[in-house]
Protein backbone atom coordinates (compact mmCIF):
# COMPACT_ATOMS: atom_id res chain seq x y z
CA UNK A 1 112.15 96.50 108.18
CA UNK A 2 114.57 94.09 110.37
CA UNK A 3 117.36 95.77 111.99
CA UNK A 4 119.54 92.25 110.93
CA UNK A 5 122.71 93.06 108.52
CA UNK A 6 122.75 90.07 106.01
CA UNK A 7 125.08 89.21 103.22
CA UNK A 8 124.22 91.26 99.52
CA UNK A 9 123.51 89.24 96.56
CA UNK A 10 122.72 89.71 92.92
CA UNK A 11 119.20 89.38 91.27
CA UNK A 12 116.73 86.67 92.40
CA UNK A 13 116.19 83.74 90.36
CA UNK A 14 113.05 82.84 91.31
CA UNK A 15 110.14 84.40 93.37
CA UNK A 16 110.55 81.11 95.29
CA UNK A 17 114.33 82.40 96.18
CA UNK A 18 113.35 85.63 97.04
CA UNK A 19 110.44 84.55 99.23
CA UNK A 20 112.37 82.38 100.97
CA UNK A 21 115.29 84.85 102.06
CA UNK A 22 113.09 88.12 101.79
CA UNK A 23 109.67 86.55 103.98
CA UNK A 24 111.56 84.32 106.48
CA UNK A 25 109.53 82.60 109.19
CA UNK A 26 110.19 85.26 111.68
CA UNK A 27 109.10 87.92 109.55
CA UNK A 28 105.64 86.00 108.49
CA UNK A 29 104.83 84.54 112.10
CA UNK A 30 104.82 88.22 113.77
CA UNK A 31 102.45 88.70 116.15
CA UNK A 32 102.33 92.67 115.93
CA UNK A 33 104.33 93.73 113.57
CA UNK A 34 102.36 92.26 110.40
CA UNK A 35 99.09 93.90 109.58
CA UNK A 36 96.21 91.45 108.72
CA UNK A 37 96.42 93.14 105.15
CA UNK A 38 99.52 91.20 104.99
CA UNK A 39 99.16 88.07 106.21
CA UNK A 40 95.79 87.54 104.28
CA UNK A 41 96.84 89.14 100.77
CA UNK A 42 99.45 91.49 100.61
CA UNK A 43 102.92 89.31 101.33
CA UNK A 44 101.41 86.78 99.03
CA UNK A 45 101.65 89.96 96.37
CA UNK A 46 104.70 92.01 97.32
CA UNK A 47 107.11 89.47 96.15
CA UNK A 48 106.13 90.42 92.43
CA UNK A 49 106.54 94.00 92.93
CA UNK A 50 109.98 93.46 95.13
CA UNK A 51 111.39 91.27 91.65
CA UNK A 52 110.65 94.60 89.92
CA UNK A 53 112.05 96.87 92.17
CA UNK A 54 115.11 94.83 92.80
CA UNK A 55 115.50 95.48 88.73
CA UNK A 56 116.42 99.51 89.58
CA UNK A 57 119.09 100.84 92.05
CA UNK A 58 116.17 102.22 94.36
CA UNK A 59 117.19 101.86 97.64
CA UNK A 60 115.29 99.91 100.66
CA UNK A 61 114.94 103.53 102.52
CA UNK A 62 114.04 104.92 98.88
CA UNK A 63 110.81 101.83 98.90
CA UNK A 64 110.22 103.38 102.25
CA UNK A 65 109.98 107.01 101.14
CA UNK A 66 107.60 106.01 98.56
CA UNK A 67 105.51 104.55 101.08
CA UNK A 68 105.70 107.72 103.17
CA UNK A 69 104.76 109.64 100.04
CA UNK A 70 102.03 106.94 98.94
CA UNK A 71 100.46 107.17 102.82
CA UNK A 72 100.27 111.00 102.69
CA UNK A 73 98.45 110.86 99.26
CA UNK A 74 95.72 108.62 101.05
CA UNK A 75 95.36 111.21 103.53
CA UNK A 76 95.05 114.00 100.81
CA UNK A 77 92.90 111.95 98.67
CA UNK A 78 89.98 112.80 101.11
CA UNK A 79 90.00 116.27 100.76
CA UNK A 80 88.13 114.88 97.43
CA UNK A 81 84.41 115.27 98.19
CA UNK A 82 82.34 112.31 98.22
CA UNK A 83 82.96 108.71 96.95
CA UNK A 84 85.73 109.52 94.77
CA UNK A 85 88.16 110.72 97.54
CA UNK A 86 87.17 107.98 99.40
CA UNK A 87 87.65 105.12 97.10
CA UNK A 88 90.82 106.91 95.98
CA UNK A 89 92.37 106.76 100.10
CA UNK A 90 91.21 103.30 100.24
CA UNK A 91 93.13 102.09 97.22
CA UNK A 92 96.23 103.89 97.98
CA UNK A 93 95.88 102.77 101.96
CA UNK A 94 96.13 99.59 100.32
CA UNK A 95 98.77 100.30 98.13
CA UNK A 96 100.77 101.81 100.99
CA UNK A 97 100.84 98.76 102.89
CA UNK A 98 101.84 96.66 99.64
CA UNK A 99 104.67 99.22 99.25
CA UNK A 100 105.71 98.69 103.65
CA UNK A 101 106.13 95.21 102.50
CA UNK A 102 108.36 95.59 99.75
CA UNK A 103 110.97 97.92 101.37
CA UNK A 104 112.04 95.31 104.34
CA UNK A 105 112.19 92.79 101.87
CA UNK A 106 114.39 94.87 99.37
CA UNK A 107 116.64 95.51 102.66
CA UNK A 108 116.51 91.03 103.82
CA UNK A 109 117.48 91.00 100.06
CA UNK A 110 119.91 93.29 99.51
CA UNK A 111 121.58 92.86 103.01
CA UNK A 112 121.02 96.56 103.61
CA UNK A 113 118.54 96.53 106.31
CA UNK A 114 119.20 99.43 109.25
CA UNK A 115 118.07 101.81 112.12
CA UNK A 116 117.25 104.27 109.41
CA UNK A 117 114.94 102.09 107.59
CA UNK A 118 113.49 101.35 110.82
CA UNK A 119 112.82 105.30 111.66
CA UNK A 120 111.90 105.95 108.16
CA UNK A 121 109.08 103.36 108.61
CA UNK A 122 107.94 104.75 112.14
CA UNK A 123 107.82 108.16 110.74
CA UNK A 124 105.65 107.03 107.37
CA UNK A 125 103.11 105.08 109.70
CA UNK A 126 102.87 108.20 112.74
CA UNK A 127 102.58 110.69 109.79
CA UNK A 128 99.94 108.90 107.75
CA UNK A 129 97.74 107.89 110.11
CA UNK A 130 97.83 111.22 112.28
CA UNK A 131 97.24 113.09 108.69
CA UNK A 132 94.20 110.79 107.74
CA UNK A 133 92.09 112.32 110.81
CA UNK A 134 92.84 115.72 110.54
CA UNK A 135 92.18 115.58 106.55
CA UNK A 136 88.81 113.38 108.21
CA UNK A 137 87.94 116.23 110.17
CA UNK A 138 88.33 118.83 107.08
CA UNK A 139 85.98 116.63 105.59
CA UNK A 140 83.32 116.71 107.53
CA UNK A 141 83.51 120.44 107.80
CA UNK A 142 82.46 120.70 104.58
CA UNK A 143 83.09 123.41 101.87
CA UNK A 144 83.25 126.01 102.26
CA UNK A 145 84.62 126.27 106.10
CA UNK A 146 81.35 128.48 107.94
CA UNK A 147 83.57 130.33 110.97
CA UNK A 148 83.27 129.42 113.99
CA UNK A 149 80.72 126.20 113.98
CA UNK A 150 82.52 123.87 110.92
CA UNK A 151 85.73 124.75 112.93
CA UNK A 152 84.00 122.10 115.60
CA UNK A 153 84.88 119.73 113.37
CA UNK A 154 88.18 120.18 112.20
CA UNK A 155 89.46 120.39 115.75
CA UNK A 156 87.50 116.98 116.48
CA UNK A 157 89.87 115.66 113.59
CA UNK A 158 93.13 117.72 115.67
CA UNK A 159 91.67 115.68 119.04
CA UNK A 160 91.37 112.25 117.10
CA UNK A 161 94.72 112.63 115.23
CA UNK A 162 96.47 113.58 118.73
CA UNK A 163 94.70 110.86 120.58
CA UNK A 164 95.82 108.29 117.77
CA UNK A 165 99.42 109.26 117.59
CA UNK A 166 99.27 109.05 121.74
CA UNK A 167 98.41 105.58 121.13
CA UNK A 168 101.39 104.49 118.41
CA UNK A 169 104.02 106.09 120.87
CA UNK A 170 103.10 104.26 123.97
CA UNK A 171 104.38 101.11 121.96
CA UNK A 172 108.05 102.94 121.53
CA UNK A 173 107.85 104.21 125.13
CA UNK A 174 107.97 100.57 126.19
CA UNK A 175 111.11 99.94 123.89
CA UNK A 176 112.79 103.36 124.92
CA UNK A 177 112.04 102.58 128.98
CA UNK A 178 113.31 98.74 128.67
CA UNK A 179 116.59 100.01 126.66
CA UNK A 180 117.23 102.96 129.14
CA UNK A 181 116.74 99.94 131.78
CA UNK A 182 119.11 97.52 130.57
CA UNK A 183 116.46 95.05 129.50
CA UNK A 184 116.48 93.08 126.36
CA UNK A 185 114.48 93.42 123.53
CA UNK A 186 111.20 91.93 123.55
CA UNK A 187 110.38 89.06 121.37
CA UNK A 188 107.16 89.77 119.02
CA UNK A 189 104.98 87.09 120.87
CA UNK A 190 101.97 87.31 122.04
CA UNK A 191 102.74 85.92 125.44
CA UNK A 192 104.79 89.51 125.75
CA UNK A 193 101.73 91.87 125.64
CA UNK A 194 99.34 89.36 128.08
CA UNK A 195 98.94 91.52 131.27
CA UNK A 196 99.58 89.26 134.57
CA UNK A 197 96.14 90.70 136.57
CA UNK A 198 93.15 87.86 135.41
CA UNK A 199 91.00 90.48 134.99
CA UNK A 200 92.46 92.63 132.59
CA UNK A 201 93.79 89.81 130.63
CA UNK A 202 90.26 88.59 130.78
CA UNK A 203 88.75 92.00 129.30
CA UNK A 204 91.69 92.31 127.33
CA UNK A 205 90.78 88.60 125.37
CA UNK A 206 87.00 90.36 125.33
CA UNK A 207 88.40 93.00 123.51
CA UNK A 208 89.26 91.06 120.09
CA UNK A 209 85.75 90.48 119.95
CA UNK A 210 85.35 94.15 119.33
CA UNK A 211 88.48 95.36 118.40
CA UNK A 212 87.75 98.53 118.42
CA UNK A 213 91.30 99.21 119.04
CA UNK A 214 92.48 98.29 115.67
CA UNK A 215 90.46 101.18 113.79
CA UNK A 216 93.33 103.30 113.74
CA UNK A 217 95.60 102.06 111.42
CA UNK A 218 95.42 103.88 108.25
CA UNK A 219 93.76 100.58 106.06
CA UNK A 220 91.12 100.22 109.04
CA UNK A 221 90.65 104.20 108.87
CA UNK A 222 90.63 104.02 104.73
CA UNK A 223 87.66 101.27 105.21
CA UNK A 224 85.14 103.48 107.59
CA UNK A 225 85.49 106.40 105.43
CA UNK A 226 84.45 104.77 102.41
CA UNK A 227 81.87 102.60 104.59
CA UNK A 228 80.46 106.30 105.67
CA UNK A 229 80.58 107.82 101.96
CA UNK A 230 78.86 105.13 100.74
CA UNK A 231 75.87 105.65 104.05
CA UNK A 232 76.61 109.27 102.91
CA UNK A 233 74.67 108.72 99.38
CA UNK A 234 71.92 107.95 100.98
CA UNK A 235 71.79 110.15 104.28
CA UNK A 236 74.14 113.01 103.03
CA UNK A 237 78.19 112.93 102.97
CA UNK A 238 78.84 115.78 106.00
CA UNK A 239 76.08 114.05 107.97
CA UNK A 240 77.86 110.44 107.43
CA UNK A 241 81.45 111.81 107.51
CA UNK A 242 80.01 113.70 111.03
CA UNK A 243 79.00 110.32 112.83
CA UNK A 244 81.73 108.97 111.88
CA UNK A 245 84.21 111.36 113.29
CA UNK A 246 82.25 112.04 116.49
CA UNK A 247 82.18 107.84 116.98
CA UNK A 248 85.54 107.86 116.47
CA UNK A 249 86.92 109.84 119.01
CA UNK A 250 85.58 108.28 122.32
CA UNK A 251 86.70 104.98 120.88
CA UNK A 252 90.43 106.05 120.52
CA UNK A 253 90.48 107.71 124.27
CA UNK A 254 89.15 104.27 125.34
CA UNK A 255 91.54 102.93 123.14
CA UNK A 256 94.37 104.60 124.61
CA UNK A 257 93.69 104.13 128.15
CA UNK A 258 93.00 100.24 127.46
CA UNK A 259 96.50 99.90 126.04
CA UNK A 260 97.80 102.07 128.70
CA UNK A 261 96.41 99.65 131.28
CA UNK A 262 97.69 96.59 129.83
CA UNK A 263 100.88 98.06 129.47
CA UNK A 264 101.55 98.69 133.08
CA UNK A 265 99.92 94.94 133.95
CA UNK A 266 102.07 93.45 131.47
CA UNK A 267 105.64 91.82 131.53
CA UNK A 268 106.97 93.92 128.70
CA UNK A 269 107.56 97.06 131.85
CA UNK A 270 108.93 94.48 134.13
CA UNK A 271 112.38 93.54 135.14
């Protein structure tokens, strides 16, 4: 959601209407803040199921708390065995993201956008995506849990889950150090995030080539399970679920201190 207060109005008459006020130009043309789910598919779909919602008194912060509710039943879903629980996760992944559309443009609609929707969001996002490893790592334990050796495992899906929600808060660390420092908000531009040092930004430009980084959202997550159950009906799902977790895990410490890095070369910590 946008933190902007706009004035309320009555139903939409068209989708064209509500596209226009509820998918402005700012929100489309984010550079970080919209998920490629969105900008390939879902915005050209979450008009239709805003119209509807905009039909019931549900709330913006109410959209969000069925998104937050939607994301944890993704995470749950894989406690499913096989490629049932993982086609289940990556539908509702999907479905969750659909839904994180819909709420902001409820709020641009409705004129109600606010902090709260804003935290709401944050804590549906940090909570789905930290839940998706650990339920990952449960996975590949197998059942039932064999004490102390499948217990490898689940704390390899503790480590990832840690290691991803590391990565999510150095984002807000940026905001919270540039507000406690009198700095204005940063635009969502890409120029923002460039590091100054032409090396970094050089390995930095490498690394959306292999964006490695990017695994951890909870649709990119979704995707590599049911990429490994469907390896796993040929090799075995624990063995599949296994390599998966154990490639996972060096990637997101890599991950972490790559966006740490480019942090601290970038403007976005400068005065």
């Amino acid at each position: 959601m946008t933190m902007t207060s706009e004035t309320p109005r009555g139903r939409p008459s068209s989708i064209a209407e509500l596209r226009a006020v509820a998918q402005p130009p700012e929100v489309r043309l984010r550079a970080n803040a919209e998920h490629w789910t969105a900008s390939l598919y879902l915005r050209n779909l979450s008009p239709y199921l805003t119209w509807m919602l905009l039909k019931t008194s549900v709330s913006a912060n109410g959209v969000t708390g069925l998104m937050i509710l939607t994301g944890w039943c993704t995470a749950f879903a894989l406690l499913i065995p096989g490629i049932t629980g993982a086609a289940l996760a990556l539908v509702l992944g999907q479905l969750q993201m659909l839904i994180d559309c819909c709420d902001g443009e409820v709020a641009r609609w409705r004129g109600t956008s606010s902090p709260a929707g804003v935290f709401l969001d944050k804590v549906g996002h940090y909570t789905t995506e930290s839940l998706i490893p650990i339920v990952l790592g449960i996975r590949a334990a197998g059942y039932p849990f064999d004490a102390p050796e499948d217990f490898f495992w689940t704390s390899l899906g503790l480590l990832l889950a840690v290691v991803i929600l590391l990565n999510k808060a150095l984002n807000d660390m940026v905001h919270v150090a540039r507000a406690n420092a009198g700095l204005a908000k940063l635009a969502d531009r890409r120029e923002e995030s460039e590091p100054d040092q032409r090396m970094i930004a050089k390995l930095r430009r490498l690394a959306r080539f292999v964006p490695f980084h990017r695994l951890y959202h909870s649709v990119e997550l979704t995707i590599l399970v049911f990429v490994a159950a469907l390896i796993g009906l040929v090799i075995g799902p624990e063995i599949a679920d296994r390599a998966l977790l154990m490639a996972l895990v060096p990637l997101a410490g890599l991950a972490l201190v790559g966006h740490f890095v480019a942090i601290m070369a970038s403007k976005r910590v400068r005065s």
